[in-house]
PDB file of N, CA and C in Angstrom:
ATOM      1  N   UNK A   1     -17.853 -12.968 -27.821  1.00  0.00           N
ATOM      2  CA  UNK A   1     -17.998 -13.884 -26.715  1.00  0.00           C
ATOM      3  C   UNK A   1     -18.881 -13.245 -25.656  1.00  0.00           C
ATOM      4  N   UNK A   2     -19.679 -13.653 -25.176  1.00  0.00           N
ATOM      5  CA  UNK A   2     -20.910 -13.317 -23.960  1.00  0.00           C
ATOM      6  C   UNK A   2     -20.209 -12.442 -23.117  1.00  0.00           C
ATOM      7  N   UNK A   3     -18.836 -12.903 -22.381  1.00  0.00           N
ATOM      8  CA  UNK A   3     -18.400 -12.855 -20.982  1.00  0.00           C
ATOM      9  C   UNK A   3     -17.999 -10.847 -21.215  1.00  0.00           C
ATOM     10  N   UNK A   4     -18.040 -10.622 -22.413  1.00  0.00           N
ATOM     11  CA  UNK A   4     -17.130  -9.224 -22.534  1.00  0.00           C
ATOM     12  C   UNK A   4     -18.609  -8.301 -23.065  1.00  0.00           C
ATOM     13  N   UNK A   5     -20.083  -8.974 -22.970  1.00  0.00           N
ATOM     14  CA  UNK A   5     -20.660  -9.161 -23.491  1.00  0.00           C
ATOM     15  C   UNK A   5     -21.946  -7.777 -22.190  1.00  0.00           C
ATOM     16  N   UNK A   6     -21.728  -8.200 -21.064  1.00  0.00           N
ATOM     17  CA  UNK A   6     -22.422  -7.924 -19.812  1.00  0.00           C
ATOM     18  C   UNK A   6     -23.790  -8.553 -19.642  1.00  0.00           C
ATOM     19  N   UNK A   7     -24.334  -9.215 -20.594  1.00  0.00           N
ATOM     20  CA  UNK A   7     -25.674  -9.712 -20.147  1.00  0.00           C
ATOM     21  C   UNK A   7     -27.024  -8.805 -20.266  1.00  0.00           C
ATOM     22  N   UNK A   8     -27.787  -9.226 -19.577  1.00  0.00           N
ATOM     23  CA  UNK A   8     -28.832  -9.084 -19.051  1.00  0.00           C
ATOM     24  C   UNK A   8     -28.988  -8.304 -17.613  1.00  0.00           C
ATOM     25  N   UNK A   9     -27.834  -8.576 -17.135  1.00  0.00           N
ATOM     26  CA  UNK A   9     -27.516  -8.629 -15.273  1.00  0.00           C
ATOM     27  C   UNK A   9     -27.473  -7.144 -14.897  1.00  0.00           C
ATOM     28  N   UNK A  10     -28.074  -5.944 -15.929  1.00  0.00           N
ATOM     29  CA  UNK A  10     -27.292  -4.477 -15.931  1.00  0.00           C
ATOM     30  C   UNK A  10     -26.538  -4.346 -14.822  1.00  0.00           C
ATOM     31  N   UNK A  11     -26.306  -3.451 -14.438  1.00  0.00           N
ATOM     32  CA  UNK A  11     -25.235  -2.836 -13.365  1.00  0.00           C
ATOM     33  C   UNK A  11     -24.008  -2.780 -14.514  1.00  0.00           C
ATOM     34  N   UNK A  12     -22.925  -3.242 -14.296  1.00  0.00           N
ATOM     35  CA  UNK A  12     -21.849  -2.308 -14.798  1.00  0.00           C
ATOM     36  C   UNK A  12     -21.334  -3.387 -16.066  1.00  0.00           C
ATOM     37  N   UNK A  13     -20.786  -3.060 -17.017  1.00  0.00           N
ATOM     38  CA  UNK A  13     -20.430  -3.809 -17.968  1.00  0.00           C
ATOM     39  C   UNK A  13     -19.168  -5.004 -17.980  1.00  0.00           C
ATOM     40  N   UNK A  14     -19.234  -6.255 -18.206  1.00  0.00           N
ATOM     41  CA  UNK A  14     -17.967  -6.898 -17.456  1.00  0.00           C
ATOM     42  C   UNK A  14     -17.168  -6.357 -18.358  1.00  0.00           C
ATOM     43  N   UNK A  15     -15.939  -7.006 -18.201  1.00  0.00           N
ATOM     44  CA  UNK A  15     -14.447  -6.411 -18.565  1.00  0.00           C
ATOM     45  C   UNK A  15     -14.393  -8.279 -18.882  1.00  0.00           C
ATOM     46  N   UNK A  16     -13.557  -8.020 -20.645  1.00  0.00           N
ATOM     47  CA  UNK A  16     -12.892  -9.496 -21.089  1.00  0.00           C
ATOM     48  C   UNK A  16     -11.542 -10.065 -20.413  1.00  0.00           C
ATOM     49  N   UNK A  17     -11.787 -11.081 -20.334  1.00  0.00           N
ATOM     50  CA  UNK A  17     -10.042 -11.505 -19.865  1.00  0.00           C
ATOM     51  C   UNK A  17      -8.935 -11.140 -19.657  1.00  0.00           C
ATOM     52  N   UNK A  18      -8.829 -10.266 -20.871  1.00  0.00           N
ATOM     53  CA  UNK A  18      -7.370  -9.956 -21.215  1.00  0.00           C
ATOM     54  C   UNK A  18      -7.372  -8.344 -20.626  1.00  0.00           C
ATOM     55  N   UNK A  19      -8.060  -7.529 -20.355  1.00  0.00           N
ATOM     56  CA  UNK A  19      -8.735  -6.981 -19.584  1.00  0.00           C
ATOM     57  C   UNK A  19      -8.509  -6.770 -18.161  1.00  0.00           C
ATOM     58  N   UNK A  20      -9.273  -7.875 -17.527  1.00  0.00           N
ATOM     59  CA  UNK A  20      -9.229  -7.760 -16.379  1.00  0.00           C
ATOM     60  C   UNK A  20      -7.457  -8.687 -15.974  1.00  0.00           C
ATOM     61  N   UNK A  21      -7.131  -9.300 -16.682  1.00  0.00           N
ATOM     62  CA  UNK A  21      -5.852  -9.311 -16.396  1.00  0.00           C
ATOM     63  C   UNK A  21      -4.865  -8.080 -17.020  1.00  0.00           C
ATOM     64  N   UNK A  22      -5.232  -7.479 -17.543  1.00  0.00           N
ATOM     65  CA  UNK A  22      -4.417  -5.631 -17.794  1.00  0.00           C
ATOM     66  C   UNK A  22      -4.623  -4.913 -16.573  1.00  0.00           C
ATOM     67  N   UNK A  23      -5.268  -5.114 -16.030  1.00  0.00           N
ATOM     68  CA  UNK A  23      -5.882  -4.291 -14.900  1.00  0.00           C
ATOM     69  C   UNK A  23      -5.026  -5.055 -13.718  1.00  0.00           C
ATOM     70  N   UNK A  24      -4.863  -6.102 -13.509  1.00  0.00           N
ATOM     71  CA  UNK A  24      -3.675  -6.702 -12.561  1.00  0.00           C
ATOM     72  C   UNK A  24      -2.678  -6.553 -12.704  1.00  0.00           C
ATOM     73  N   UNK A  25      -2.189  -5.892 -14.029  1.00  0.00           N
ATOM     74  CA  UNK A  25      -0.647  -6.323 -14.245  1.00  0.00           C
ATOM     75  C   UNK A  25      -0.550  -4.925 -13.751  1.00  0.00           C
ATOM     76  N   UNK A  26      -1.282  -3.822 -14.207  1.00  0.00           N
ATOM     77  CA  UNK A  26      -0.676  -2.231 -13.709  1.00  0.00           C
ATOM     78  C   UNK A  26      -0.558  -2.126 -12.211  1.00  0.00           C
ATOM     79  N   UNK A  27      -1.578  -3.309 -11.489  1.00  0.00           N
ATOM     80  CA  UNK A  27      -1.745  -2.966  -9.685  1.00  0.00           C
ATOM     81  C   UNK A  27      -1.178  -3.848  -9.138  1.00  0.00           C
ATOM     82  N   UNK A  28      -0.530  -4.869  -9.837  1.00  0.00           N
ATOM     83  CA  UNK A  28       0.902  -5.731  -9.450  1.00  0.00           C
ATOM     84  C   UNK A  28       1.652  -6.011  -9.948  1.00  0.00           C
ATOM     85  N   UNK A  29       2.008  -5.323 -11.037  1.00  0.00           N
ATOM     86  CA  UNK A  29       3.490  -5.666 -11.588  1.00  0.00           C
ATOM     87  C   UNK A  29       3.404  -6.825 -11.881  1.00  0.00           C
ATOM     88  N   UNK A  30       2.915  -7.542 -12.579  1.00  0.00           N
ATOM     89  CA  UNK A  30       3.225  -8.733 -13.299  1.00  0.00           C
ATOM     90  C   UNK A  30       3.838  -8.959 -13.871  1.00  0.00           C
ATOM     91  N   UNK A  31       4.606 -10.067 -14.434  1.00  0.00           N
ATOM     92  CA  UNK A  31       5.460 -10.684 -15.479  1.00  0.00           C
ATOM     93  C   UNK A  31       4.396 -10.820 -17.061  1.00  0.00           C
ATOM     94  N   UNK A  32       4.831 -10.761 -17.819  1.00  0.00           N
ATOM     95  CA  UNK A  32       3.874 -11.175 -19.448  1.00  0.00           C
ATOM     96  C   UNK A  32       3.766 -12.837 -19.080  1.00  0.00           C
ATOM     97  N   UNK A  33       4.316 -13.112 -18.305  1.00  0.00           N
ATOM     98  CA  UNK A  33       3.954 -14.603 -18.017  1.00  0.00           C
ATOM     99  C   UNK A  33       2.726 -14.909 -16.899  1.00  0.00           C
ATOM    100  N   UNK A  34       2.936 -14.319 -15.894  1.00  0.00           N
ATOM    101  CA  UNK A  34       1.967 -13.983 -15.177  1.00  0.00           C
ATOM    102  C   UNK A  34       0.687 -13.522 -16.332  1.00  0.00           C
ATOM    103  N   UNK A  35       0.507 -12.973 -16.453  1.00  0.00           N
ATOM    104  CA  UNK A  35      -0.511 -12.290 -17.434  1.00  0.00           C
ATOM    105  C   UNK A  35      -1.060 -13.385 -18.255  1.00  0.00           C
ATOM    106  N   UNK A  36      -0.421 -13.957 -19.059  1.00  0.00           N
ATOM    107  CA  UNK A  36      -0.648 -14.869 -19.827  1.00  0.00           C
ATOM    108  C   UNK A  36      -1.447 -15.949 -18.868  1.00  0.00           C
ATOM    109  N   UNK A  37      -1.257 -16.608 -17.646  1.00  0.00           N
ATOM    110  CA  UNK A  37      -1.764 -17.214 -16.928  1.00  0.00           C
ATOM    111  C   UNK A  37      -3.153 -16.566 -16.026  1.00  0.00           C
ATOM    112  N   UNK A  38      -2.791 -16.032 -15.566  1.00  0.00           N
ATOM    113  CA  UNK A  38      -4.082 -15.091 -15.501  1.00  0.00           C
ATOM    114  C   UNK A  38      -4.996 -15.097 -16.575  1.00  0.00           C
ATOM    115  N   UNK A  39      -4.713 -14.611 -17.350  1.00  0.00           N
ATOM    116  CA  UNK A  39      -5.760 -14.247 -18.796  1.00  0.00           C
ATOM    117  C   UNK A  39      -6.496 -15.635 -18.837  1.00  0.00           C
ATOM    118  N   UNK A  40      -5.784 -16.834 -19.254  1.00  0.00           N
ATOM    119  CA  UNK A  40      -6.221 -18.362 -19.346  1.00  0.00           C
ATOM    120  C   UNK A  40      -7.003 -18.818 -18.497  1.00  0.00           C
ATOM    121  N   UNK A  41      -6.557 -18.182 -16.909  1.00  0.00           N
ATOM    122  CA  UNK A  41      -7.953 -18.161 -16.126  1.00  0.00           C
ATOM    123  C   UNK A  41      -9.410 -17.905 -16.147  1.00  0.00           C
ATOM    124  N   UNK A  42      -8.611 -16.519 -16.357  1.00  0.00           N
ATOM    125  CA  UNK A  42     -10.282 -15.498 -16.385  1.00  0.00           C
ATOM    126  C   UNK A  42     -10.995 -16.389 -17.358  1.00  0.00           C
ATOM    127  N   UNK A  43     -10.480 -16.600 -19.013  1.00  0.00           N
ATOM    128  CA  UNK A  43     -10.904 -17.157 -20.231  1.00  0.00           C
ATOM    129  C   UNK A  43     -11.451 -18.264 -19.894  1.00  0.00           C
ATOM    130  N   UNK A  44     -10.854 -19.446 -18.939  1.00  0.00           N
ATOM    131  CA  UNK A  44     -11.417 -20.633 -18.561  1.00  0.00           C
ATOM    132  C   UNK A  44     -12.875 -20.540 -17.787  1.00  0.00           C
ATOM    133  N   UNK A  45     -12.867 -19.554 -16.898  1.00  0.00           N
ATOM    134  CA  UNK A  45     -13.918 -18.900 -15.829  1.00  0.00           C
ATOM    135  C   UNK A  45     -14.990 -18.384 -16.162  1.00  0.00           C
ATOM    136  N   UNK A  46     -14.701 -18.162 -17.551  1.00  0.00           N
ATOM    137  CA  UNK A  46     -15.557 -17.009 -17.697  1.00  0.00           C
ATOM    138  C   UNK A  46     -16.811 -17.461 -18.638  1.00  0.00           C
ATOM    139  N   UNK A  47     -17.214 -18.942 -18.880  1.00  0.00           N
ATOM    140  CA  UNK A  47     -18.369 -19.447 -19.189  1.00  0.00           C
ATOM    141  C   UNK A  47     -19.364 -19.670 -18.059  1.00  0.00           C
ATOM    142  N   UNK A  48     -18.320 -20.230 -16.584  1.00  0.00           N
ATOM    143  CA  UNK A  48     -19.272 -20.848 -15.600  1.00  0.00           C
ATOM    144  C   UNK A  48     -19.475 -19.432 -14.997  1.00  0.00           C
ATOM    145  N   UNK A  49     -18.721 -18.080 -14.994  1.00  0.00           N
ATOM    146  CA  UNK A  49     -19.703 -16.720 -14.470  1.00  0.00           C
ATOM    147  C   UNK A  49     -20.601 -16.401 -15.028  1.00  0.00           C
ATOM    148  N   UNK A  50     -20.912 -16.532 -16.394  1.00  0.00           N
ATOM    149  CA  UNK A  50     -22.213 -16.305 -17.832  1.00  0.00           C
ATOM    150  C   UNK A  50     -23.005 -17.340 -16.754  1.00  0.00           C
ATOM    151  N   UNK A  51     -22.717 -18.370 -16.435  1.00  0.00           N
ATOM    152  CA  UNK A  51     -23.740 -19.279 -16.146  1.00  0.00           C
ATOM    153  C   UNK A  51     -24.404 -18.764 -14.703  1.00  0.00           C
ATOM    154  N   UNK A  52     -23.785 -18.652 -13.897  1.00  0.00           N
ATOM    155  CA  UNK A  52     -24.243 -18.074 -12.478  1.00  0.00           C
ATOM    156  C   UNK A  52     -24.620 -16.788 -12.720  1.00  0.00           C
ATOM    157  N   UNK A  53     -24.852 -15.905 -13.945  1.00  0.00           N
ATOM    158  CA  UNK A  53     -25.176 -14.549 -13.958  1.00  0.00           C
ATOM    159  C   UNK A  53     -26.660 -14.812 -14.565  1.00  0.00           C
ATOM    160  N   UNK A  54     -26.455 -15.929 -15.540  1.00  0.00           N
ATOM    161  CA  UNK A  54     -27.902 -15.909 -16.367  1.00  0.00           C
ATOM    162  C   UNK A  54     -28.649 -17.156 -15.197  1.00  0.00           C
ATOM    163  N   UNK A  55     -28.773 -17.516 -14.386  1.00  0.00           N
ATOM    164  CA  UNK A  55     -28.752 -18.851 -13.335  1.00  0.00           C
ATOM    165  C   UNK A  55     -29.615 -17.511 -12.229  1.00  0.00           C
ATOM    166  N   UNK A  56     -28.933 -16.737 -12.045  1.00  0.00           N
ATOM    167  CA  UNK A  56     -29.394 -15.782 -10.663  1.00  0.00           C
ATOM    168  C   UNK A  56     -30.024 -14.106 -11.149  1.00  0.00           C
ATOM    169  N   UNK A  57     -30.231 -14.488 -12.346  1.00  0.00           N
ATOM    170  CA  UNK A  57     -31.335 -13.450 -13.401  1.00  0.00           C
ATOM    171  C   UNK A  57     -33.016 -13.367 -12.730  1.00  0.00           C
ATOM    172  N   UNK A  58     -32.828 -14.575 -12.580  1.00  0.00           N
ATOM    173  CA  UNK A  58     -34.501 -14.751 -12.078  1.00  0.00           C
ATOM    174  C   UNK A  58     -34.501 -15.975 -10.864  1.00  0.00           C
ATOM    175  N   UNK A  59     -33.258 -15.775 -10.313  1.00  0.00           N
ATOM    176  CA  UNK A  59     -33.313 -16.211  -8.822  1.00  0.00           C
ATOM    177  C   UNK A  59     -34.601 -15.687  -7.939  1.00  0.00           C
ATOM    178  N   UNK A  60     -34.927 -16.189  -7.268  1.00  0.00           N
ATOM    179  CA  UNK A  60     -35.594 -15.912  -5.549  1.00  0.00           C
ATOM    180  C   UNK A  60     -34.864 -16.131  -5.049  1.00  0.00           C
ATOM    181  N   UNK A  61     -33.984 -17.438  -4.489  1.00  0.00           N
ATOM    182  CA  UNK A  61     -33.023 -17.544  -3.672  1.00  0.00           C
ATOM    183  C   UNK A  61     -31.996 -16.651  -3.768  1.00  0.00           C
ATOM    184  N   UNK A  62     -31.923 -15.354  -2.982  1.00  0.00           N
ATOM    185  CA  UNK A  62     -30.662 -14.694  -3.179  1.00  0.00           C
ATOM    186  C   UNK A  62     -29.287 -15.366  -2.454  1.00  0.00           C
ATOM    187  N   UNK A  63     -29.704 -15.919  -1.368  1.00  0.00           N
ATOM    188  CA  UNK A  63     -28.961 -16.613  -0.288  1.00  0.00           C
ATOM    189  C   UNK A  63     -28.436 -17.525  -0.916  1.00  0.00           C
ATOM    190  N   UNK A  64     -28.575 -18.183  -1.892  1.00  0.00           N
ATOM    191  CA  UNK A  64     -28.419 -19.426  -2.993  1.00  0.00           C
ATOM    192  C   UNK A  64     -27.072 -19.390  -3.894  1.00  0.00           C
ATOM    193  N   UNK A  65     -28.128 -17.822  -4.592  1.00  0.00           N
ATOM    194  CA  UNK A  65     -27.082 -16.936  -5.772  1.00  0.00           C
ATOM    195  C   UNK A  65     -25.799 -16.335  -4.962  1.00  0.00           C
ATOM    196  N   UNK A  66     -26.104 -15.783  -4.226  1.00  0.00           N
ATOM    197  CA  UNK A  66     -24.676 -15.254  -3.476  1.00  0.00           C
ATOM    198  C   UNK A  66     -23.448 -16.460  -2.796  1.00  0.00           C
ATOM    199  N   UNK A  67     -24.092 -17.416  -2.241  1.00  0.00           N
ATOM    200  CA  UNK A  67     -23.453 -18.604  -2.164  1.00  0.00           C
ATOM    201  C   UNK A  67     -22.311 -19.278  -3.411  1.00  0.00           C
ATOM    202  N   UNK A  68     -23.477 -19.492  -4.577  1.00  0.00           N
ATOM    203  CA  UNK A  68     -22.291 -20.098  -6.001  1.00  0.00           C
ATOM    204  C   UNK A  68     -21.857 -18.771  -6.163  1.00  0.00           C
ATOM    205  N   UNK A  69     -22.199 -17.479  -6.109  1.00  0.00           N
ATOM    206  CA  UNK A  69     -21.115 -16.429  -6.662  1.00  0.00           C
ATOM    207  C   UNK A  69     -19.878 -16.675  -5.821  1.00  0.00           C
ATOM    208  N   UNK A  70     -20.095 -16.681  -4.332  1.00  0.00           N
ATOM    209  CA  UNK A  70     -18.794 -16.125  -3.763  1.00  0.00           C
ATOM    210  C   UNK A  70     -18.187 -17.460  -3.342  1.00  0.00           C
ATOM    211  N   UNK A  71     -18.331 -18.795  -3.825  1.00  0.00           N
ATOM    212  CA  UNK A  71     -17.857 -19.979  -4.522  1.00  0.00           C
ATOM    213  C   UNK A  71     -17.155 -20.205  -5.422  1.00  0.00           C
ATOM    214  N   UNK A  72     -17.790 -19.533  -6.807  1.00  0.00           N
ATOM    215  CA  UNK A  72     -16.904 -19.250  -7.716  1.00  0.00           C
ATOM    216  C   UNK A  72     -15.567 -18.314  -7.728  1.00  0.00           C
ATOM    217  N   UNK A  73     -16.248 -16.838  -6.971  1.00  0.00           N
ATOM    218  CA  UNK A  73     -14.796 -16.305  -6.711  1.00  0.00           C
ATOM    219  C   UNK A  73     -13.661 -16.284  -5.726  1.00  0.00           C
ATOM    220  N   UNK A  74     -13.886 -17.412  -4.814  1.00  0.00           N
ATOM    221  CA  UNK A  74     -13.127 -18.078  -3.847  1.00  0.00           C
ATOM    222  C   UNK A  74     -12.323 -19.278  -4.972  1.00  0.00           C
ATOM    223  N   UNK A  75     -12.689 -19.866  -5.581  1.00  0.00           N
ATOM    224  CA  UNK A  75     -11.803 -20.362  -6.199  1.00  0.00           C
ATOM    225  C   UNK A  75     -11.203 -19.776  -7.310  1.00  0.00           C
ATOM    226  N   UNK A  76     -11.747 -18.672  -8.293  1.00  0.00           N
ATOM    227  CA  UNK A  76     -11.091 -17.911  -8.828  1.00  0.00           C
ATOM    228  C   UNK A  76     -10.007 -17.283  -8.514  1.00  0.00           C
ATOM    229  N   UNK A  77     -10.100 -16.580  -7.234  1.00  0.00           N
ATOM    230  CA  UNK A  77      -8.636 -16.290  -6.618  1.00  0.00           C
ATOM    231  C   UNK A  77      -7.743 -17.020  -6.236  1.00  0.00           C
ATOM    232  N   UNK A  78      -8.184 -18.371  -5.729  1.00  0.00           N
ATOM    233  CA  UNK A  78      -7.032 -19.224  -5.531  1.00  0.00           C
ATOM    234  C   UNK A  78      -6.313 -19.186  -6.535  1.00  0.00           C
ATOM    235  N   UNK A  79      -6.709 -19.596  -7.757  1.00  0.00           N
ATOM    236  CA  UNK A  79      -6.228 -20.186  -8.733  1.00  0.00           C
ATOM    237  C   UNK A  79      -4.807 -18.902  -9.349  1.00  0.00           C
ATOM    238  N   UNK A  80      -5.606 -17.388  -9.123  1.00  0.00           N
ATOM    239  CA  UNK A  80      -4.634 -16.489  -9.117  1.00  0.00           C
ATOM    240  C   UNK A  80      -3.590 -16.940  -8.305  1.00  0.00           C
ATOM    241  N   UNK A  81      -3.928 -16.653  -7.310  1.00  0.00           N
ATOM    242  CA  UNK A  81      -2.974 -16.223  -6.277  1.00  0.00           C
ATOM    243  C   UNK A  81      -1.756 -17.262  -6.245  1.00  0.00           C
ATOM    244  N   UNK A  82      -2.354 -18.449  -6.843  1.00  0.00           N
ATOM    245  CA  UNK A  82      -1.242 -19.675  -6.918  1.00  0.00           C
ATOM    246  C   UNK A  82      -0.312 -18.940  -8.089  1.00  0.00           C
ATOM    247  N   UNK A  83      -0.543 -18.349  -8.773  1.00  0.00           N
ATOM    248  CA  UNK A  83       0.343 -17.641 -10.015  1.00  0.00           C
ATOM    249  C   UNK A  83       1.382 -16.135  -9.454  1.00  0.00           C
ATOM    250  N   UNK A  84       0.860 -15.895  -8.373  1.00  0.00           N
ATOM    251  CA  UNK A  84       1.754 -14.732  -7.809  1.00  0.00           C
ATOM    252  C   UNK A  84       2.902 -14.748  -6.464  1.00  0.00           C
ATOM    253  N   UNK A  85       3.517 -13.821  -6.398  1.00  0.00           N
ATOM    254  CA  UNK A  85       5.133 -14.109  -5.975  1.00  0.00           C
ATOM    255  C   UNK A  85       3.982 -13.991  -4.602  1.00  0.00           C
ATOM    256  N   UNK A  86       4.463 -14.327  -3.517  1.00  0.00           N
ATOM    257  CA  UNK A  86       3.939 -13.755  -1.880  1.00  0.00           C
ATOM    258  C   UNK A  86       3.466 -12.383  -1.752  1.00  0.00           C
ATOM    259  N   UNK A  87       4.563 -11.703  -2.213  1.00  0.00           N
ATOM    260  CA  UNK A  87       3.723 -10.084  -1.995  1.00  0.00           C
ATOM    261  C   UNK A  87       3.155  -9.901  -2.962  1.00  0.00           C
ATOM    262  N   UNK A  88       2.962 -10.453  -4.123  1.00  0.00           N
ATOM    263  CA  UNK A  88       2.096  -9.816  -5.069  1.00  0.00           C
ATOM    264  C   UNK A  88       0.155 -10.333  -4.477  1.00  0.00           C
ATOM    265  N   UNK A  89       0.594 -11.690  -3.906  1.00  0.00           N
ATOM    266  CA  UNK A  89      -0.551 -12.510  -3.686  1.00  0.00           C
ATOM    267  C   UNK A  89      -0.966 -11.618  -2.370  1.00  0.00           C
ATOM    268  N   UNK A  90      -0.222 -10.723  -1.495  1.00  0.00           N
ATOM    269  CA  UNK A  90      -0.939  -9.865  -0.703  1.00  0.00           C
ATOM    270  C   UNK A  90      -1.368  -8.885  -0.999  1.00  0.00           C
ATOM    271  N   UNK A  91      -0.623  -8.208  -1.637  1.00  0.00           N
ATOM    272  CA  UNK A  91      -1.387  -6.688  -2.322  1.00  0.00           C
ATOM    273  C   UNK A  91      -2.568  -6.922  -3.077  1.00  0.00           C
ATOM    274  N   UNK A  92      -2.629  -8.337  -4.011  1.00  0.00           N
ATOM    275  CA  UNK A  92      -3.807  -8.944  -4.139  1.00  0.00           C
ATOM    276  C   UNK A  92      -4.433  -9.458  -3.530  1.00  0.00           C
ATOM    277  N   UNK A  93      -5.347  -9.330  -1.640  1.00  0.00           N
ATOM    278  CA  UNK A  93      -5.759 -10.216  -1.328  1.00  0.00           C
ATOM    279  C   UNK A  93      -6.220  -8.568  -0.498  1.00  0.00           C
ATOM    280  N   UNK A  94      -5.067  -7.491  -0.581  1.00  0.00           N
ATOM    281  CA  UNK A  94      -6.117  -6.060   0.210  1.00  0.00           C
ATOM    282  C   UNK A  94      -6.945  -4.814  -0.712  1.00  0.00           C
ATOM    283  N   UNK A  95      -6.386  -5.522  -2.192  1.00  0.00           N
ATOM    284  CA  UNK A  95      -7.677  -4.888  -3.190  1.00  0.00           C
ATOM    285  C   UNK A  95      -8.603  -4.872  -3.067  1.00  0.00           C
ATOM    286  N   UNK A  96      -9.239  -3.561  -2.360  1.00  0.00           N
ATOM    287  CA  UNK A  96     -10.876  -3.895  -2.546  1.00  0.00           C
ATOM    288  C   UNK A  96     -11.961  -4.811  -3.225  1.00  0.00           C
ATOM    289  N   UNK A  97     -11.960  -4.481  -4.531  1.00  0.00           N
ATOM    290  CA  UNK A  97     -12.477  -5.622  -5.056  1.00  0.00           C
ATOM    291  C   UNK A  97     -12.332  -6.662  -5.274  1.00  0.00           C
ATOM    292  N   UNK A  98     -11.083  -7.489  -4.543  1.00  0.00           N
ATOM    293  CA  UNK A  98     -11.233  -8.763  -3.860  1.00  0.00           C
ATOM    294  C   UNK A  98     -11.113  -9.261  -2.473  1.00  0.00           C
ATOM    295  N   UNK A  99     -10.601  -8.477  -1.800  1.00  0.00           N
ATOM    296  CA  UNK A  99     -11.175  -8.641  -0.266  1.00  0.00           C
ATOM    297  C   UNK A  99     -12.125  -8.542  -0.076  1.00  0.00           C
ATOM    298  N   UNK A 100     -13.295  -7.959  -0.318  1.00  0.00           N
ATOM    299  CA  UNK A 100     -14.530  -8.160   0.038  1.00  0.00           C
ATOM    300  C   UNK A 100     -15.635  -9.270  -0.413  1.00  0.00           C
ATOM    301  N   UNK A 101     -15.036  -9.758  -1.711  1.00  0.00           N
ATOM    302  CA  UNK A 101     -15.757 -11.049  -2.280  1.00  0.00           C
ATOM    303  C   UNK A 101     -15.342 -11.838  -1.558  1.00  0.00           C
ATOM    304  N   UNK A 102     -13.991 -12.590  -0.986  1.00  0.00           N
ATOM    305  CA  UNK A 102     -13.235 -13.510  -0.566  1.00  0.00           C
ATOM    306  C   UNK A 102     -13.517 -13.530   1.127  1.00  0.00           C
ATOM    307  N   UNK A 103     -13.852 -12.413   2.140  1.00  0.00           N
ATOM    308  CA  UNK A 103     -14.110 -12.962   3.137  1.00  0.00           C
ATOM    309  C   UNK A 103     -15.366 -12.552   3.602  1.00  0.00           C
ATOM    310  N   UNK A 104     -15.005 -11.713   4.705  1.00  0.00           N
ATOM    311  CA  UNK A 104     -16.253 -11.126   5.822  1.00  0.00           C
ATOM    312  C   UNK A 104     -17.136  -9.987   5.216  1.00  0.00           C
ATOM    313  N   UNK A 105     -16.998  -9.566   4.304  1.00  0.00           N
ATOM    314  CA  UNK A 105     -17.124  -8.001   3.543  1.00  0.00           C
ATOM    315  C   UNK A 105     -16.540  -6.887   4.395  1.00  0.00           C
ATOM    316  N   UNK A 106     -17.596  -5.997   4.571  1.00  0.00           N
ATOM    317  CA  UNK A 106     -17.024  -5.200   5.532  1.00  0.00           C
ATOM    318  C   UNK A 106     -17.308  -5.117   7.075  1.00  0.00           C
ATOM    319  N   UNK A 107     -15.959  -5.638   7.048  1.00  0.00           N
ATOM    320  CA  UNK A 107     -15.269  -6.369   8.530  1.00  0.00           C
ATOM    321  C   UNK A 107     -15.636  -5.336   9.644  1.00  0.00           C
ATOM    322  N   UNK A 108     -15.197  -3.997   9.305  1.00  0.00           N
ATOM    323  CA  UNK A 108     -15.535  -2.709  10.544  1.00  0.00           C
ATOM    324  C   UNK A 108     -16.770  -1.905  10.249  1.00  0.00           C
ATOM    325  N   UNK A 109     -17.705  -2.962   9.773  1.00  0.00           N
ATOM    326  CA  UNK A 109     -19.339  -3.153  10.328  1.00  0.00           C
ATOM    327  C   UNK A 109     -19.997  -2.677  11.021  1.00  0.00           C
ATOM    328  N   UNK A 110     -19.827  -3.854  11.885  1.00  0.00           N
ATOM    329  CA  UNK A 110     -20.190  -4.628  12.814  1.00  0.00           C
ATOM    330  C   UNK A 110     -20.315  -3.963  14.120  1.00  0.00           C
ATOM    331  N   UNK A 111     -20.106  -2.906  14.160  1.00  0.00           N
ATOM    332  CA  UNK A 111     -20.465  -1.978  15.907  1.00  0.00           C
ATOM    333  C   UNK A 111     -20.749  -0.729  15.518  1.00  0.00           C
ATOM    334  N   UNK A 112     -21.742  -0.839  14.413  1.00  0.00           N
ATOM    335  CA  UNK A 112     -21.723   0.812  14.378  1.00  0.00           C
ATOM    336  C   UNK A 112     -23.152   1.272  15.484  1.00  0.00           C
ATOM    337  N   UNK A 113     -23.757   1.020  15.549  1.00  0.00           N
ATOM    338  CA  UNK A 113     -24.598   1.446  17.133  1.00  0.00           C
ATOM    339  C   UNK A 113     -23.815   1.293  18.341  1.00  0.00           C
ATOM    340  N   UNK A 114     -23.035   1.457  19.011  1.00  0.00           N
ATOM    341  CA  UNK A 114     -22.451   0.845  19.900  1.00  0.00           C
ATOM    342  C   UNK A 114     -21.420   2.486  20.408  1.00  0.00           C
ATOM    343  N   UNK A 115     -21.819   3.220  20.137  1.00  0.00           N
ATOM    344  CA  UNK A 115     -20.857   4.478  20.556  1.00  0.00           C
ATOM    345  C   UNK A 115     -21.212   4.595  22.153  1.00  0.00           C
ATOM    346  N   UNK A 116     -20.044   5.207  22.269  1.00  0.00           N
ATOM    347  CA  UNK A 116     -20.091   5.563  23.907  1.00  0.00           C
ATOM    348  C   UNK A 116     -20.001   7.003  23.709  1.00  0.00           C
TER     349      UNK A 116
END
């Protein structure tokens, strides 16, 4: 399948479904049910990311491409987070690699000239 596949897009190799939901269950304790739902996600998701990866291959518009990316993974996490207990859906929401897709990036930025 493409998605376990990495593309064209070099930088780092993706990770398959089942995968990147292994990788949630060790950093939140998941249920095999949880998991199972998760996984069905990623698996569902993971044609329209092939598409926005091979779509923004030979973008110009980066402003465009970054837009449907962090579109897609704004609703990707919802769709998690609807599957996790409250605290799991927070410890998932201060993971680096999804706090920074999902809002401001990096939030303490923003004043670095500004010393007194």
């Amino acid at each position: 399948m493409s998605f376990a596949q990495g593309g064209q897009g070099g930088g780092r190799p993706q990770m398959d479904p089942a995968q990147r939901a292994a990788r949630l269950k060790d950093q939140l304790k998941l249920t095999d049910d949880q998991v199972t739902k998760i996984t069905a996600i990623y698996t569902a998701d993971a044609p329209k990311m092939d598409s926005i990866r091979k779509a923004s291959a030979g973008a110009t518009d980066r402003t465009a491409m970054m837009t449907a990316f962090r579109s897609f993974t704004e609703a990707e996490q919802a769709k998690i987070k609807a599957v996790l207990t409250p605290e799991q859906a927070d410890a998932f929401a201060k993971m680096p690699q999804f706090g920074r897709r999902g809002g401001q990036g990096g939030q303490g930025g923003g004043q670095g000239g500004q010393q007194r």
